[in-house]
PDB file of N, CA and C in Angstrom:
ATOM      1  N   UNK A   1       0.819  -1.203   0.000  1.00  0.00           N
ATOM      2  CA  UNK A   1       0.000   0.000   0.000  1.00  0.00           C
ATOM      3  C   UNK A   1       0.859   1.262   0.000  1.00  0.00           C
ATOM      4  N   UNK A   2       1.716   1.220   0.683  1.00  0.00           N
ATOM      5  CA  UNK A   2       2.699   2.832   0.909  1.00  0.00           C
ATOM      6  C   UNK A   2       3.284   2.709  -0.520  1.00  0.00           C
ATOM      7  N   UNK A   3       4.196   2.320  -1.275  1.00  0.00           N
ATOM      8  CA  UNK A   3       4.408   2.109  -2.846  1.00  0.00           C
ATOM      9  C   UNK A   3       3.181   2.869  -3.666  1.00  0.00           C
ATOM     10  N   UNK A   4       1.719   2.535  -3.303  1.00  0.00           N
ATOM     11  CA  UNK A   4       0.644   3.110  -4.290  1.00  0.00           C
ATOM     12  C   UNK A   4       0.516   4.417  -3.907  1.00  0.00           C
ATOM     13  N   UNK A   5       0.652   4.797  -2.671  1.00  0.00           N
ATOM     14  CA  UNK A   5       0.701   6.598  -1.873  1.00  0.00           C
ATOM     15  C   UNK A   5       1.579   7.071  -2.503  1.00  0.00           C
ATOM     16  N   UNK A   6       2.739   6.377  -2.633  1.00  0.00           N
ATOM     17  CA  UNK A   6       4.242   7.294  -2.611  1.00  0.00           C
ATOM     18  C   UNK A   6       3.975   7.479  -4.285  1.00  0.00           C
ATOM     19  N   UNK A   7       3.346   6.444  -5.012  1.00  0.00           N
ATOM     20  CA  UNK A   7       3.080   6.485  -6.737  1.00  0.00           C
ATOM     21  C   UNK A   7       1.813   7.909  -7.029  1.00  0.00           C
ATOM     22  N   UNK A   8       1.300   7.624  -6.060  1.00  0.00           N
ATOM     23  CA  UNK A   8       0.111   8.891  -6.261  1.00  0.00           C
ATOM     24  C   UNK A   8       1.062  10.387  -6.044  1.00  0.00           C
ATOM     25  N   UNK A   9       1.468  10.157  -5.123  1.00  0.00           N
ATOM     26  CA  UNK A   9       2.404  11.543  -4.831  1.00  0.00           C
ATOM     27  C   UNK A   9       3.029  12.360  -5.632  1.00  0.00           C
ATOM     28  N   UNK A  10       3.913  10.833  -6.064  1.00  0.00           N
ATOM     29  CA  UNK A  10       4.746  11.625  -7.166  1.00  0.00           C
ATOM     30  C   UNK A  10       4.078  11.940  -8.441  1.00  0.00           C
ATOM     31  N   UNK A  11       3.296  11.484  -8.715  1.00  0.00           N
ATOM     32  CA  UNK A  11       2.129  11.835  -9.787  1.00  0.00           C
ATOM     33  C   UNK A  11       1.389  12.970 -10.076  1.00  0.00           C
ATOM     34  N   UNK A  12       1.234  13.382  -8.469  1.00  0.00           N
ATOM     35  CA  UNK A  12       0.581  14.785  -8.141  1.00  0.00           C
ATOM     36  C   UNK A  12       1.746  15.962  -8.617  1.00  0.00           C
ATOM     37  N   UNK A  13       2.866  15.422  -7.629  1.00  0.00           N
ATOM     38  CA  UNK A  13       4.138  16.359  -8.063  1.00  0.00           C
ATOM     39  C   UNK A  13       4.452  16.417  -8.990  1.00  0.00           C
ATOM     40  N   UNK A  14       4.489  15.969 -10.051  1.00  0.00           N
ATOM     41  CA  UNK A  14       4.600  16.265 -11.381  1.00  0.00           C
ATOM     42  C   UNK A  14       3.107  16.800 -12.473  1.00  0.00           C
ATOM     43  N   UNK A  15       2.335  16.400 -11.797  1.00  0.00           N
ATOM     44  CA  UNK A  15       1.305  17.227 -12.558  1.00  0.00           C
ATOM     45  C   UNK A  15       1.273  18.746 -12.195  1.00  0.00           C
ATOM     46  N   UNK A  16       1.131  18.891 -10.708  1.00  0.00           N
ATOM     47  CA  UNK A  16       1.801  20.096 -10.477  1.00  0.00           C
ATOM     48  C   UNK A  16       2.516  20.916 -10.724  1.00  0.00           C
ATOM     49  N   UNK A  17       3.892  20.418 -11.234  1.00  0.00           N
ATOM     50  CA  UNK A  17       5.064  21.169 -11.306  1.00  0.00           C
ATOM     51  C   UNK A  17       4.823  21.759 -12.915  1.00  0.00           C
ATOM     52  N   UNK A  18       4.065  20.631 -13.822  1.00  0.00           N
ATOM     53  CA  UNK A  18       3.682  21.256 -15.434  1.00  0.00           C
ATOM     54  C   UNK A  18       2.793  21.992 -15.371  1.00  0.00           C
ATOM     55  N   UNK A  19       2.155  22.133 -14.464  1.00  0.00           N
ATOM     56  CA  UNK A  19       1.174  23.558 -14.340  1.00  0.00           C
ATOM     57  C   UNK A  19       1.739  24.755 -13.443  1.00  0.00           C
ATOM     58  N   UNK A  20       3.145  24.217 -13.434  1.00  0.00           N
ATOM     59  CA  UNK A  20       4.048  25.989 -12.776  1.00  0.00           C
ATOM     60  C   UNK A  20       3.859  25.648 -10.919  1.00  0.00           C
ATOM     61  N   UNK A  21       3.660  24.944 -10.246  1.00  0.00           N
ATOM     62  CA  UNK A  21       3.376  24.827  -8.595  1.00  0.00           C
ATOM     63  C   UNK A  21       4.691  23.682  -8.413  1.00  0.00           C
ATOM     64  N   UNK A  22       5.980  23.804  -8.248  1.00  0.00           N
ATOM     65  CA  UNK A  22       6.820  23.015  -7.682  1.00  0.00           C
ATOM     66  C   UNK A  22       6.408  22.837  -5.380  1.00  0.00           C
ATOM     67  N   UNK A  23       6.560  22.050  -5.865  1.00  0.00           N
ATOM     68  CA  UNK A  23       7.178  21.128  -4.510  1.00  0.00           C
ATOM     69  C   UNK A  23       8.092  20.745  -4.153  1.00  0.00           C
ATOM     70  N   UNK A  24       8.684  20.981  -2.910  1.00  0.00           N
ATOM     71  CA  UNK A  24       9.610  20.029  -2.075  1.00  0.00           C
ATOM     72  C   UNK A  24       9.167  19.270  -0.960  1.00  0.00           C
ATOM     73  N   UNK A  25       9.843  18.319  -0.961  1.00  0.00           N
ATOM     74  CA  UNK A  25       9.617  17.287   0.137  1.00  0.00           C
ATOM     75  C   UNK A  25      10.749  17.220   1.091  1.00  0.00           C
ATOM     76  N   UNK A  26      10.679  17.375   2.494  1.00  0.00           N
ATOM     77  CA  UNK A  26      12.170  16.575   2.997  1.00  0.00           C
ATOM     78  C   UNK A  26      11.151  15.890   4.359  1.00  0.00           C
ATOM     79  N   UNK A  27      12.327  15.325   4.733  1.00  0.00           N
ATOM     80  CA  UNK A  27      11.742  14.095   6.149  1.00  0.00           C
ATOM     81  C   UNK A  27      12.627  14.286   7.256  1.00  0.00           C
ATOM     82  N   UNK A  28      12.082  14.222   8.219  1.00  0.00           N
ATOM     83  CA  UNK A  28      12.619  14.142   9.538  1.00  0.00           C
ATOM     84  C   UNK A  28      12.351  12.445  10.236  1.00  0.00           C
ATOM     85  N   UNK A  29      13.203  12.291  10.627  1.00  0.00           N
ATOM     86  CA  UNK A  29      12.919  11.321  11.580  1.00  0.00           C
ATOM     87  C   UNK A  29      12.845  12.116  12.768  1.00  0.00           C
ATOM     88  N   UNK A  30      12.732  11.224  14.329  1.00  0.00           N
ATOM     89  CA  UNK A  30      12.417  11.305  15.686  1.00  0.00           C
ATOM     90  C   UNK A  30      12.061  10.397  16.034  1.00  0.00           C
ATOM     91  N   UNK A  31      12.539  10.235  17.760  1.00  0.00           N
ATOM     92  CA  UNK A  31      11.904   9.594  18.649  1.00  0.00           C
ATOM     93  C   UNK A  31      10.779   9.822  19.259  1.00  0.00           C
ATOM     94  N   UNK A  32       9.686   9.082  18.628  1.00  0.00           N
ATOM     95  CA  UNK A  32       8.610   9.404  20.000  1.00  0.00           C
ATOM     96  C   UNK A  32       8.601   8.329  21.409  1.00  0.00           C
ATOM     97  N   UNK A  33       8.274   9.173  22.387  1.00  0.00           N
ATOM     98  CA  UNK A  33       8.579   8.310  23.425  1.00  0.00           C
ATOM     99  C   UNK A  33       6.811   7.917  23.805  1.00  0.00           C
ATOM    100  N   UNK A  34       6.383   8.910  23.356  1.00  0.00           N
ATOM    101  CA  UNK A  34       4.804   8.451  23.363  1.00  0.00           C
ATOM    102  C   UNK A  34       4.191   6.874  22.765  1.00  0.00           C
ATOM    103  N   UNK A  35       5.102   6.907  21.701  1.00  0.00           N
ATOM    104  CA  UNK A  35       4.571   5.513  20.917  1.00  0.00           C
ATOM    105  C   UNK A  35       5.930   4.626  20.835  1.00  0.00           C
ATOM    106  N   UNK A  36       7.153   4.737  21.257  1.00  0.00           N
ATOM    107  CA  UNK A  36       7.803   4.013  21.766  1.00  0.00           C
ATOM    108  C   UNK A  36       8.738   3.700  20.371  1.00  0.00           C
ATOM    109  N   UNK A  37       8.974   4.499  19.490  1.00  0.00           N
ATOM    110  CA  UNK A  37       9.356   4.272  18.191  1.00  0.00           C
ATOM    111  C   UNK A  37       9.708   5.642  17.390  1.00  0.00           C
ATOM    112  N   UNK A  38      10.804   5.486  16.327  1.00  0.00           N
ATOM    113  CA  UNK A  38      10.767   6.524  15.592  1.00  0.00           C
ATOM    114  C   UNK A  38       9.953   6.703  14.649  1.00  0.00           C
ATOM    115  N   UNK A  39       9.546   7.621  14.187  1.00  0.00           N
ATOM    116  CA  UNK A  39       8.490   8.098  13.589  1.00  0.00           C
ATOM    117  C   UNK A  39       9.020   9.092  12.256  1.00  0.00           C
ATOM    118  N   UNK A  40       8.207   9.456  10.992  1.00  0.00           N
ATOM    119  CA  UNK A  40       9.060  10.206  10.234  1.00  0.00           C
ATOM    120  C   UNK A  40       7.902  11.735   9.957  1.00  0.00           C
ATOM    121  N   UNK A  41       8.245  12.678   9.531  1.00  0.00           N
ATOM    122  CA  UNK A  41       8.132  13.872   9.411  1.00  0.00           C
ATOM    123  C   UNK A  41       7.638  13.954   8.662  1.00  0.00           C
ATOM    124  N   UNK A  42       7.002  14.453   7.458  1.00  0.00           N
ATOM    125  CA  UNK A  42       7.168  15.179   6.124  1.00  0.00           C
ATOM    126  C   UNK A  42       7.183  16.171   6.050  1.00  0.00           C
ATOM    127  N   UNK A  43       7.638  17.264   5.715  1.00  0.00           N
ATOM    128  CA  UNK A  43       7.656  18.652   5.739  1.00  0.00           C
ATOM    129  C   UNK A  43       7.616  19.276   3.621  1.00  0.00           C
ATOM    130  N   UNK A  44       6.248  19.343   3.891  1.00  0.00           N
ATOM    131  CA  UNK A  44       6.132  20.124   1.982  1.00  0.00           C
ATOM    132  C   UNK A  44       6.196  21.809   2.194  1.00  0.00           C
ATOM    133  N   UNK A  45       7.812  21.741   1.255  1.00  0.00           N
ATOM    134  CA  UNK A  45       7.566  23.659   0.841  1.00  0.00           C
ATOM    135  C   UNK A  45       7.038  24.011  -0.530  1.00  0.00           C
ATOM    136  N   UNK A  46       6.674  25.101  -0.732  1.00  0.00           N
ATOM    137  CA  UNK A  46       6.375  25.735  -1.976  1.00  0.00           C
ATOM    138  C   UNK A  46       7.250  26.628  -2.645  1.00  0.00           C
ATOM    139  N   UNK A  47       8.176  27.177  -1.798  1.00  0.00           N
ATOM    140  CA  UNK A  47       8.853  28.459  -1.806  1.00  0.00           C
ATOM    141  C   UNK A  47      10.396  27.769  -1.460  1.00  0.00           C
ATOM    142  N   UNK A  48      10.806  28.744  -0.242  1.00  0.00           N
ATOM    143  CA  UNK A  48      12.322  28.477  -0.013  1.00  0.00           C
ATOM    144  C   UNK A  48      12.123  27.630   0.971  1.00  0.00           C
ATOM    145  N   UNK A  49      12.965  26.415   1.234  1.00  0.00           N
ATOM    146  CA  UNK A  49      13.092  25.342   2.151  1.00  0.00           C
ATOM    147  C   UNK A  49      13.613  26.166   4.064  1.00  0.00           C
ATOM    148  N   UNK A  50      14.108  27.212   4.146  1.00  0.00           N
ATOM    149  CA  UNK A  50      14.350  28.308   5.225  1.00  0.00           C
ATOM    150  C   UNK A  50      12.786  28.530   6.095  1.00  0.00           C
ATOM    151  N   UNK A  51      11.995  28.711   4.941  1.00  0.00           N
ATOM    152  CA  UNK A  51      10.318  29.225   5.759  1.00  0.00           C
ATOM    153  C   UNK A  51       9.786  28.023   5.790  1.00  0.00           C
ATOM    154  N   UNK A  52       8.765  28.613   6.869  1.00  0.00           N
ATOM    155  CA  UNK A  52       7.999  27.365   7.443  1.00  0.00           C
ATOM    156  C   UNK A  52       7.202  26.513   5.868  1.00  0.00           C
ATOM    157  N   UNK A  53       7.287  25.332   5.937  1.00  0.00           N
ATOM    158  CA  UNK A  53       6.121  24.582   5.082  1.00  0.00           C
ATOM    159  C   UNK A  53       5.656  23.826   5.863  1.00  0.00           C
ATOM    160  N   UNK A  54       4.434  23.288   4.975  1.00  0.00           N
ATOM    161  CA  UNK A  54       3.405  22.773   5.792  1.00  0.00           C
ATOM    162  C   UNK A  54       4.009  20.717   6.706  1.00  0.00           C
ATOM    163  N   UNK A  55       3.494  20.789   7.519  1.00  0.00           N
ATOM    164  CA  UNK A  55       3.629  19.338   8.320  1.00  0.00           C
ATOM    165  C   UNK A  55       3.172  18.006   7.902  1.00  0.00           C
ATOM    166  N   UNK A  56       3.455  16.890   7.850  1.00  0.00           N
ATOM    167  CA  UNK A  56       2.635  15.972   7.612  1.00  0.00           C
ATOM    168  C   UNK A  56       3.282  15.056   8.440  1.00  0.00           C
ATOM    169  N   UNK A  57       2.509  13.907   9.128  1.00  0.00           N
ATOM    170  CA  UNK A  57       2.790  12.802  10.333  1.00  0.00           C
ATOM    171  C   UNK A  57       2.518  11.393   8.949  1.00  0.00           C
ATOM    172  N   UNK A  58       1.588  12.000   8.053  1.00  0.00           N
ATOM    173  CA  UNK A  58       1.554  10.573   7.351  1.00  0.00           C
ATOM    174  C   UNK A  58       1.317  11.149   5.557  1.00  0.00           C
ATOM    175  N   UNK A  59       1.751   9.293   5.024  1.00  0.00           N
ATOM    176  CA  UNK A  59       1.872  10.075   3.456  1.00  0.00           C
ATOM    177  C   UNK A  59       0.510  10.338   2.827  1.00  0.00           C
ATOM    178  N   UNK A  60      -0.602   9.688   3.662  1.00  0.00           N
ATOM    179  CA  UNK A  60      -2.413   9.432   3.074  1.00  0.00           C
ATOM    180  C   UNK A  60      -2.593  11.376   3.520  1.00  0.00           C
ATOM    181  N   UNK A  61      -2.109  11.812   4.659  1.00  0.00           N
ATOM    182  CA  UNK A  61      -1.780  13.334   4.583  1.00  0.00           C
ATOM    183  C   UNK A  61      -2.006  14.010   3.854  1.00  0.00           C
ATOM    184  N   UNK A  62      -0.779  13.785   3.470  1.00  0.00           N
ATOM    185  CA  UNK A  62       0.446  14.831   2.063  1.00  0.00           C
ATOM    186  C   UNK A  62      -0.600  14.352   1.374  1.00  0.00           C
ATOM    187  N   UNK A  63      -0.818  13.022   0.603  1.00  0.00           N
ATOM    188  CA  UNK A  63      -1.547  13.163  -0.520  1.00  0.00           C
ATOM    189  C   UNK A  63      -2.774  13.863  -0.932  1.00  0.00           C
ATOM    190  N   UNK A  64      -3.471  13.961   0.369  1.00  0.00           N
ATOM    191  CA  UNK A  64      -5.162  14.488   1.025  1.00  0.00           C
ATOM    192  C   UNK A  64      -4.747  15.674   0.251  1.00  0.00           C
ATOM    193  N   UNK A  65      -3.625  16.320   0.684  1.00  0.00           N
ATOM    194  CA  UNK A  65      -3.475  17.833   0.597  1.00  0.00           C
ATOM    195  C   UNK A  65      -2.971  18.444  -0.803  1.00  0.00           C
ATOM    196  N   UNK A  66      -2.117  16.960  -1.415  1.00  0.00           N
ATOM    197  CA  UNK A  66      -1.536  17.379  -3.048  1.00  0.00           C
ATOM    198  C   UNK A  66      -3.125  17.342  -3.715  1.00  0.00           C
ATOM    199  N   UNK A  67      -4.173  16.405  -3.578  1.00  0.00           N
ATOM    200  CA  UNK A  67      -5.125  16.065  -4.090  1.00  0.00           C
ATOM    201  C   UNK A  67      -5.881  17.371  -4.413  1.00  0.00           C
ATOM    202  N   UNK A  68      -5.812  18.342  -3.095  1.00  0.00           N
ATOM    203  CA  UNK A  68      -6.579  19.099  -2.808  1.00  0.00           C
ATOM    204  C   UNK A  68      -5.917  20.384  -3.897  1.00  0.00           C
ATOM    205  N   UNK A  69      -4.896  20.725  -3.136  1.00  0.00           N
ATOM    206  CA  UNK A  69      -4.175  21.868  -4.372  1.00  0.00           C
ATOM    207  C   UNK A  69      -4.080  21.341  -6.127  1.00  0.00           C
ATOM    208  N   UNK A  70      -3.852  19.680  -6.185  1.00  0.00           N
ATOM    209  CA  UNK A  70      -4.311  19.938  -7.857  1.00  0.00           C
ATOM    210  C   UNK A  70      -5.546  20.242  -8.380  1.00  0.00           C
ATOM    211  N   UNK A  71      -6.751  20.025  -7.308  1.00  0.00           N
ATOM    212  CA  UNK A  71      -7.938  20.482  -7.406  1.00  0.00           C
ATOM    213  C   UNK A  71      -8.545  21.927  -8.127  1.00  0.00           C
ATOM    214  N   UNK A  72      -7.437  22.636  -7.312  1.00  0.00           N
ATOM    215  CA  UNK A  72      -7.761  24.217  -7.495  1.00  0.00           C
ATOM    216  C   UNK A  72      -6.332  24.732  -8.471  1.00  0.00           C
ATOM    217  N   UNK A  73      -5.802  24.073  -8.653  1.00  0.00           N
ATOM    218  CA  UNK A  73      -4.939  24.242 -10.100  1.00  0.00           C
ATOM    219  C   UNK A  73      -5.689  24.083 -11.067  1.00  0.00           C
ATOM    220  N   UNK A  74      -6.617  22.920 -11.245  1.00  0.00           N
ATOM    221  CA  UNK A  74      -7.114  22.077 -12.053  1.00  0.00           C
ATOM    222  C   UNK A  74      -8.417  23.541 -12.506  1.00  0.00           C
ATOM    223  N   UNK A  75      -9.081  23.940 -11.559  1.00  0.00           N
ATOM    224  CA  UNK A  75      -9.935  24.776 -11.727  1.00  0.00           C
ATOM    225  C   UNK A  75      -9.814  26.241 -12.296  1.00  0.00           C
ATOM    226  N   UNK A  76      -8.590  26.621 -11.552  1.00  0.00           N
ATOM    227  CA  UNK A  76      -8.069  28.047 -11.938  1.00  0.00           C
ATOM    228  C   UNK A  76      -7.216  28.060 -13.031  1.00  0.00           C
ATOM    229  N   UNK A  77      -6.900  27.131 -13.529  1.00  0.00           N
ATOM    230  CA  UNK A  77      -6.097  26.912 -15.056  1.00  0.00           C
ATOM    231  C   UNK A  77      -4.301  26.734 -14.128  1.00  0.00           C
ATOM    232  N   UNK A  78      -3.621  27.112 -15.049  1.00  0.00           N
ATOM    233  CA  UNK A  78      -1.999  27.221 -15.102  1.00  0.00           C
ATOM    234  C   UNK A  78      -2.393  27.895 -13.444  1.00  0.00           C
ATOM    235  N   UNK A  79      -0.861  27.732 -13.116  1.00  0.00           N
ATOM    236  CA  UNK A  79      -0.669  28.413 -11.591  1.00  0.00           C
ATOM    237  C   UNK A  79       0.212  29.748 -11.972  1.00  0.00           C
ATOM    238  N   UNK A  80       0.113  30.727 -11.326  1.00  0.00           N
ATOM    239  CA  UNK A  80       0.722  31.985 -11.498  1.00  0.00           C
ATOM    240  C   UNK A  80       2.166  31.785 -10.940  1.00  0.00           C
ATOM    241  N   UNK A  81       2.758  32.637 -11.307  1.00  0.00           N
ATOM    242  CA  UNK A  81       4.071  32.556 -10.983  1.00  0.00           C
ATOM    243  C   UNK A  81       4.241  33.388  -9.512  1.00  0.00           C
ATOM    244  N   UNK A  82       5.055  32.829  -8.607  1.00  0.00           N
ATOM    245  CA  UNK A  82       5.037  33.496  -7.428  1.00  0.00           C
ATOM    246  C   UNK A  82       6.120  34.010  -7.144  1.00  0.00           C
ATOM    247  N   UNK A  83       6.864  33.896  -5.626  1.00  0.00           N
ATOM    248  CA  UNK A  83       8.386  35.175  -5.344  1.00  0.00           C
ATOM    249  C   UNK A  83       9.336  34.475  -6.031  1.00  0.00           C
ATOM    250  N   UNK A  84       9.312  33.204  -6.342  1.00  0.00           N
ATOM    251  CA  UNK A  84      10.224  32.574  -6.747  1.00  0.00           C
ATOM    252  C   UNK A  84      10.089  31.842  -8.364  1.00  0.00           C
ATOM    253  N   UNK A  85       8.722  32.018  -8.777  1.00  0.00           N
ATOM    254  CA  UNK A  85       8.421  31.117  -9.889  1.00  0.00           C
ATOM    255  C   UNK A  85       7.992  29.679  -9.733  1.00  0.00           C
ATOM    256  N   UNK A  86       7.863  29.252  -8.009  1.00  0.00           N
ATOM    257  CA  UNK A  86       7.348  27.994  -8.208  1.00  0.00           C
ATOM    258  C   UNK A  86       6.214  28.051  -7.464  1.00  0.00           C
ATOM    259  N   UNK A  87       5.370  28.675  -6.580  1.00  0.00           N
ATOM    260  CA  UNK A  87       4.110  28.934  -5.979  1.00  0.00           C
ATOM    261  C   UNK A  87       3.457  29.388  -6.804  1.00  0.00           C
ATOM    262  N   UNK A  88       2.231  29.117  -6.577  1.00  0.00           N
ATOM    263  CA  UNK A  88       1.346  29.677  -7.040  1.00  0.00           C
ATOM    264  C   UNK A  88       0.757  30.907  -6.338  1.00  0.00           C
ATOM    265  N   UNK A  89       0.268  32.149  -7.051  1.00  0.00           N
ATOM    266  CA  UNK A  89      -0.039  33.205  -6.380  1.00  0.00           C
ATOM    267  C   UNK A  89      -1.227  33.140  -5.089  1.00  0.00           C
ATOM    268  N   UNK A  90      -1.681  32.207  -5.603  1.00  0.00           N
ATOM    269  CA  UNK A  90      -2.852  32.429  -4.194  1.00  0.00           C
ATOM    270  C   UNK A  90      -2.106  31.706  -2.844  1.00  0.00           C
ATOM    271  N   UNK A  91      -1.234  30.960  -3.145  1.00  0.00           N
ATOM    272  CA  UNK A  91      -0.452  30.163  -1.579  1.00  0.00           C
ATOM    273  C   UNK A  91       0.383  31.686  -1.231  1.00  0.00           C
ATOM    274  N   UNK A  92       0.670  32.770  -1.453  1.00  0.00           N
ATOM    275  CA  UNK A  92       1.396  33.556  -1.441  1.00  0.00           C
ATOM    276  C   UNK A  92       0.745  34.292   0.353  1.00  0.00           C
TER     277      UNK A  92
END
């Protein structure tokens, strides 16, 4: 099942990125002592990897949320160019 998430993902990210909205991904690991195990992060930017981007604890998450922004790509046509050329103007 995580293989078909991680296939949707990257699917999103590239449909995305041809309509002008790049993504980054990076991961954190940690210890939680709550659940007795390390655990991993996701952290998606739009912009510069320095400012905050958004959180994710799981990849069904991230995808909820790529699903959601190709949604309103999908609707508003092409994505505008933002401070950098890879946001889109309304995440601004």
């Amino acid at each position: 099942m995580g293989r078909n998430i991680q296939k949707k993902i990257n699917n999103l990210l590239l449909a995305l990125k041809q309509k002008g909205a790049v993504y980054k991904i990076n991961t954190v690991q940690f210890y939680s002592e709550k659940q007795d195990r390390i655990c991993t992060k996701l952290i998606l930017w739009e912009e510069h990897p320095q400012r905050d981007g958004e959180v994710f604890y799981s990849k069904a998450e991230l995808l909820k949320y790529l699903a959601g922004r190709w949604k309103e790509v999908r609707k508003n046509g092409e994505c505008q160019e933002g401070e950098n050329g890879a946001a889109c103007k309304e995440d601004e």
